[in-house]
Each structure stands twice: as structure tokens, then as C-alpha cells.
N, C-alpha and C. Protein backbone atom coordinates (compact mmCIF):
# COMPACT_ATOMS: atom_id res chain seq x y z
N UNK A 1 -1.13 -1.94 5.15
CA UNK A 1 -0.99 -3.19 4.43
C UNK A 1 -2.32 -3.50 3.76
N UNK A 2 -1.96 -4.10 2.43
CA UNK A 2 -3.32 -4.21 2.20
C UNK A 2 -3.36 -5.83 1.41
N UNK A 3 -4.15 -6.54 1.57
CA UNK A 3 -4.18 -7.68 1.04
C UNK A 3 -5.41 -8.19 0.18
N UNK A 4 -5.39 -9.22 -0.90
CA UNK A 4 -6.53 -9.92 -1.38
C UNK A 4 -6.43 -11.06 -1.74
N UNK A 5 -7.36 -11.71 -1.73
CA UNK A 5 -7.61 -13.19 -2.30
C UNK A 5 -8.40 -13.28 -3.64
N UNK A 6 -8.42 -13.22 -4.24
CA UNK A 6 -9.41 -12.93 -5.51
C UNK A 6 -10.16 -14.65 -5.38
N UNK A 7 -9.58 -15.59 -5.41
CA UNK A 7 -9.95 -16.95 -5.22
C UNK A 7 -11.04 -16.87 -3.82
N UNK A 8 -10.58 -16.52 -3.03
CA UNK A 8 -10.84 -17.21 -2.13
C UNK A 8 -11.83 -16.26 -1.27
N UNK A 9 -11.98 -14.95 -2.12
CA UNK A 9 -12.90 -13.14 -1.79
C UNK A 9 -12.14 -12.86 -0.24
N UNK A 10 -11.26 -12.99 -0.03
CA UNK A 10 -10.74 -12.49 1.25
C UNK A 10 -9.90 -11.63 1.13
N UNK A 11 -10.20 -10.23 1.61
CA UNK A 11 -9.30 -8.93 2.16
C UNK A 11 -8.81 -8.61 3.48
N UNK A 12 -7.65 -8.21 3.55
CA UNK A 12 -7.57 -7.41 4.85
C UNK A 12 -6.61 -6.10 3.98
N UNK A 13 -7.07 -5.37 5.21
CA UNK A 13 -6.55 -3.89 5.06
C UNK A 13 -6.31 -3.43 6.24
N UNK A 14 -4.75 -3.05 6.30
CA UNK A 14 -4.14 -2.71 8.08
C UNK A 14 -3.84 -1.42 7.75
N UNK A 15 -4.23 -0.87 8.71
CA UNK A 15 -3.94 0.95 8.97
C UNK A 15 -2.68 0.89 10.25
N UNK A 16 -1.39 1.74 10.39
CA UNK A 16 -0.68 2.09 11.52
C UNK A 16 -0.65 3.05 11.48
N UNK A 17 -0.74 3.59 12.88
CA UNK A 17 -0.46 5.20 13.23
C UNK A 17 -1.63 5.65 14.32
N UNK A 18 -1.06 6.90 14.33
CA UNK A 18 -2.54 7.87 14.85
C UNK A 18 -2.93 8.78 13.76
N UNK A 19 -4.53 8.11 13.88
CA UNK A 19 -5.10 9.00 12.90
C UNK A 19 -5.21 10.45 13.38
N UNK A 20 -4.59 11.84 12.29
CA UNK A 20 -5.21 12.89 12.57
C UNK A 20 -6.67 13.59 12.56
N UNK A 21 -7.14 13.25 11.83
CA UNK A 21 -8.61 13.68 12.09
C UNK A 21 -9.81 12.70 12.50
N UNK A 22 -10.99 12.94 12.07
CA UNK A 22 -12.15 12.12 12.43
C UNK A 22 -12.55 11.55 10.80
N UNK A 23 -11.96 12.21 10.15
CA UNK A 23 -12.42 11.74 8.77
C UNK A 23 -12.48 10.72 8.45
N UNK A 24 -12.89 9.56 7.48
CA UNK A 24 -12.73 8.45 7.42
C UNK A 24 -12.30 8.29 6.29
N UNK A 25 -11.39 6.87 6.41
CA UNK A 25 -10.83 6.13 5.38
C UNK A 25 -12.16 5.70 4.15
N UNK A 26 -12.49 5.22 3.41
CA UNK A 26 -13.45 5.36 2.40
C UNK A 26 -12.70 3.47 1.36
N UNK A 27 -13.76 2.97 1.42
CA UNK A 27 -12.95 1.95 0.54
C UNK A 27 -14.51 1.62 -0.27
N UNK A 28 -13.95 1.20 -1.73
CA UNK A 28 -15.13 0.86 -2.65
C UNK A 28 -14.90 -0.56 -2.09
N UNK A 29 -16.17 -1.04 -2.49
CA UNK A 29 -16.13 -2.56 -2.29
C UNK A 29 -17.41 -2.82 -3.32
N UNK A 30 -16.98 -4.34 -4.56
CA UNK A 30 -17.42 -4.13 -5.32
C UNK A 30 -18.59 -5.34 -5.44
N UNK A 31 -19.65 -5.04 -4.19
CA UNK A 31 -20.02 -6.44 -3.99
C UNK A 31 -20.91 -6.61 -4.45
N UNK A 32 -21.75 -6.61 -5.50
CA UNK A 32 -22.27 -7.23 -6.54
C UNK A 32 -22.02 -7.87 -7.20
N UNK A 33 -20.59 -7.80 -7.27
CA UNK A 33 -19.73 -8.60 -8.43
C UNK A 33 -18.57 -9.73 -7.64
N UNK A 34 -18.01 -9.35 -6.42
CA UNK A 34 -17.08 -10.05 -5.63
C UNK A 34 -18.27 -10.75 -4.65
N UNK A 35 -19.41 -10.34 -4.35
CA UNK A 35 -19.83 -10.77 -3.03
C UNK A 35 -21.43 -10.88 -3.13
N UNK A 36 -21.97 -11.04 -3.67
CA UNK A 36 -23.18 -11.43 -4.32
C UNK A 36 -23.97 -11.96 -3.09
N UNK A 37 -23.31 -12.58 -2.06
CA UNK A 37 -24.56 -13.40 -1.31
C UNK A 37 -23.64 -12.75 0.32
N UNK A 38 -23.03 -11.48 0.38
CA UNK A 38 -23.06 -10.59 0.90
C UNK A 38 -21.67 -10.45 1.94
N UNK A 39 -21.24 -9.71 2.52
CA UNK A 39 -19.90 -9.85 3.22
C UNK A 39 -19.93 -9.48 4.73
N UNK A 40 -18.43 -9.50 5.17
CA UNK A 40 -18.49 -9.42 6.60
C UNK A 40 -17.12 -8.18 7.07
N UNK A 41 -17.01 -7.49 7.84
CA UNK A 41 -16.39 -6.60 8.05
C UNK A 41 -16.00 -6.73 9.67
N UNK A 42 -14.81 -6.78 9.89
CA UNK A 42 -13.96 -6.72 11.13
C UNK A 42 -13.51 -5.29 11.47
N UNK A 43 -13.56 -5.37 12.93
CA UNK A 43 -12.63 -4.14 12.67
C UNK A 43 -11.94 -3.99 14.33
N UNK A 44 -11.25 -3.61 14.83
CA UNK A 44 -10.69 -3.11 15.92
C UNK A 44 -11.05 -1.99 16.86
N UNK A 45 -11.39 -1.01 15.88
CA UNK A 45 -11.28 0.32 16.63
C UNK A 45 -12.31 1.68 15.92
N UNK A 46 -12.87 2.51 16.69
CA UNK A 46 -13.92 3.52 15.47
C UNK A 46 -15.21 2.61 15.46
N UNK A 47 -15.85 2.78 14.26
CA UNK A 47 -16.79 2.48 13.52
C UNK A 47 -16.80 2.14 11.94
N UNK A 48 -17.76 1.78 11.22
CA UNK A 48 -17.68 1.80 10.23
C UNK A 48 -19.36 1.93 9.81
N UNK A 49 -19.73 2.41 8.33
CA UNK A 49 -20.84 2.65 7.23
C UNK A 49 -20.69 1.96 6.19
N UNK A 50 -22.05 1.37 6.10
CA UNK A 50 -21.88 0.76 4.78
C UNK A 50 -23.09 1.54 3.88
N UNK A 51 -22.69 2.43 3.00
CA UNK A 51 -22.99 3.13 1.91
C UNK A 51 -23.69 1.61 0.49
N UNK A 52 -24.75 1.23 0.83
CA UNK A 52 -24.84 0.28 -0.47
C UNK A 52 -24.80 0.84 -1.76
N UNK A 53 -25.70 1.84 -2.00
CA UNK A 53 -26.41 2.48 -3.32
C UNK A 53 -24.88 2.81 -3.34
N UNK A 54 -23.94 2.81 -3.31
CA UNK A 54 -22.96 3.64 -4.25
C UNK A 54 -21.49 2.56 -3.52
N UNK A 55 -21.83 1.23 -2.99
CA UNK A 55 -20.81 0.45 -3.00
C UNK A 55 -18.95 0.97 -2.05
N UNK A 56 -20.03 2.05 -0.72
CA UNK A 56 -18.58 2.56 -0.06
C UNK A 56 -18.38 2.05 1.09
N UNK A 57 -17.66 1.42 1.97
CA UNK A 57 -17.67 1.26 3.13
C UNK A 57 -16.61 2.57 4.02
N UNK A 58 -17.13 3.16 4.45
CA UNK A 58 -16.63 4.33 5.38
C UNK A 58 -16.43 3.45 6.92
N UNK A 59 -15.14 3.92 7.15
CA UNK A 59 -14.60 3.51 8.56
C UNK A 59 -14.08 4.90 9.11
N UNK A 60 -14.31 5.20 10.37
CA UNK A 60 -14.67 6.22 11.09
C UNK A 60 -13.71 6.07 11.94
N UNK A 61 -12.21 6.58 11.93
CA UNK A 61 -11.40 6.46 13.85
C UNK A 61 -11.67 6.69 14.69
N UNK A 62 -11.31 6.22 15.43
CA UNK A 62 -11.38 6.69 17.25
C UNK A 62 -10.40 7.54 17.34
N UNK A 63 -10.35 8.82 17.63
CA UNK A 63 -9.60 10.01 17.50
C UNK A 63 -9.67 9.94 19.30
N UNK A 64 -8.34 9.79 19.84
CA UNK A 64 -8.31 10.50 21.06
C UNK A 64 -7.76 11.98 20.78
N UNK A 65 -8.31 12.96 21.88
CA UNK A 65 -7.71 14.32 21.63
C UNK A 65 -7.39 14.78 23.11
């Protein structure tokens, strides 16, 4: 699921399933322009990177094996 607020700068983005690998999901986020005085990131489960110079946030699963 993926959601936005353009008004109001609020996203969510829902993942279901089991992830198969360790790879990560990858999302641009365009915050120079949406988020100027800077943002906040939730998350449940894994990890996540925030890539500034190139505007990526990488989220990392928790892979049970």
C-alpha cells in the first residue's frame, strides 16, 4: 500500500509478505523539495539508510532463514 499527502508531506508505504532476499526496497525521497527542514522515518522491522547525496532511503528486511 502506498499512500501520500502532498498537503500535509505525509507518506506511508506498507509492504506484506515474506521478503525473499536481504536486498532492500529503495525509495527516492525528494527532500529538498518536499522536506526542506527535514523528515522522519518509521519502521517495524529490518533497518533502514539514508543515502542523502543522491536522495535514497534503503530499507533492509529482517530475513529469517
Amino acid at each position: 500500500m502506498l499512500f501520500f499527502d502532498s498537503f500535509a508531506k505525509y507518506g506511508v508505504t506498507m509492504f506484506e509478505g515474506t521478503p525473499v532476499s536481504d536486498a532492500p526496497t529503495v525509495m527516492y525521497v525528494p527532500d529538498e523539495f518536499q522536506y526542506p527542514d527535514g523528515f522522519e522515518v518509521r519502521y517495524t522491522s529490518g533497518h533502514v539508510d539514508w543515502d542523502s547525496a543522491n536522495h535514497l532511503l534503503y530499507w533492509y528486511p529482517h530475513v529469517n532463514r
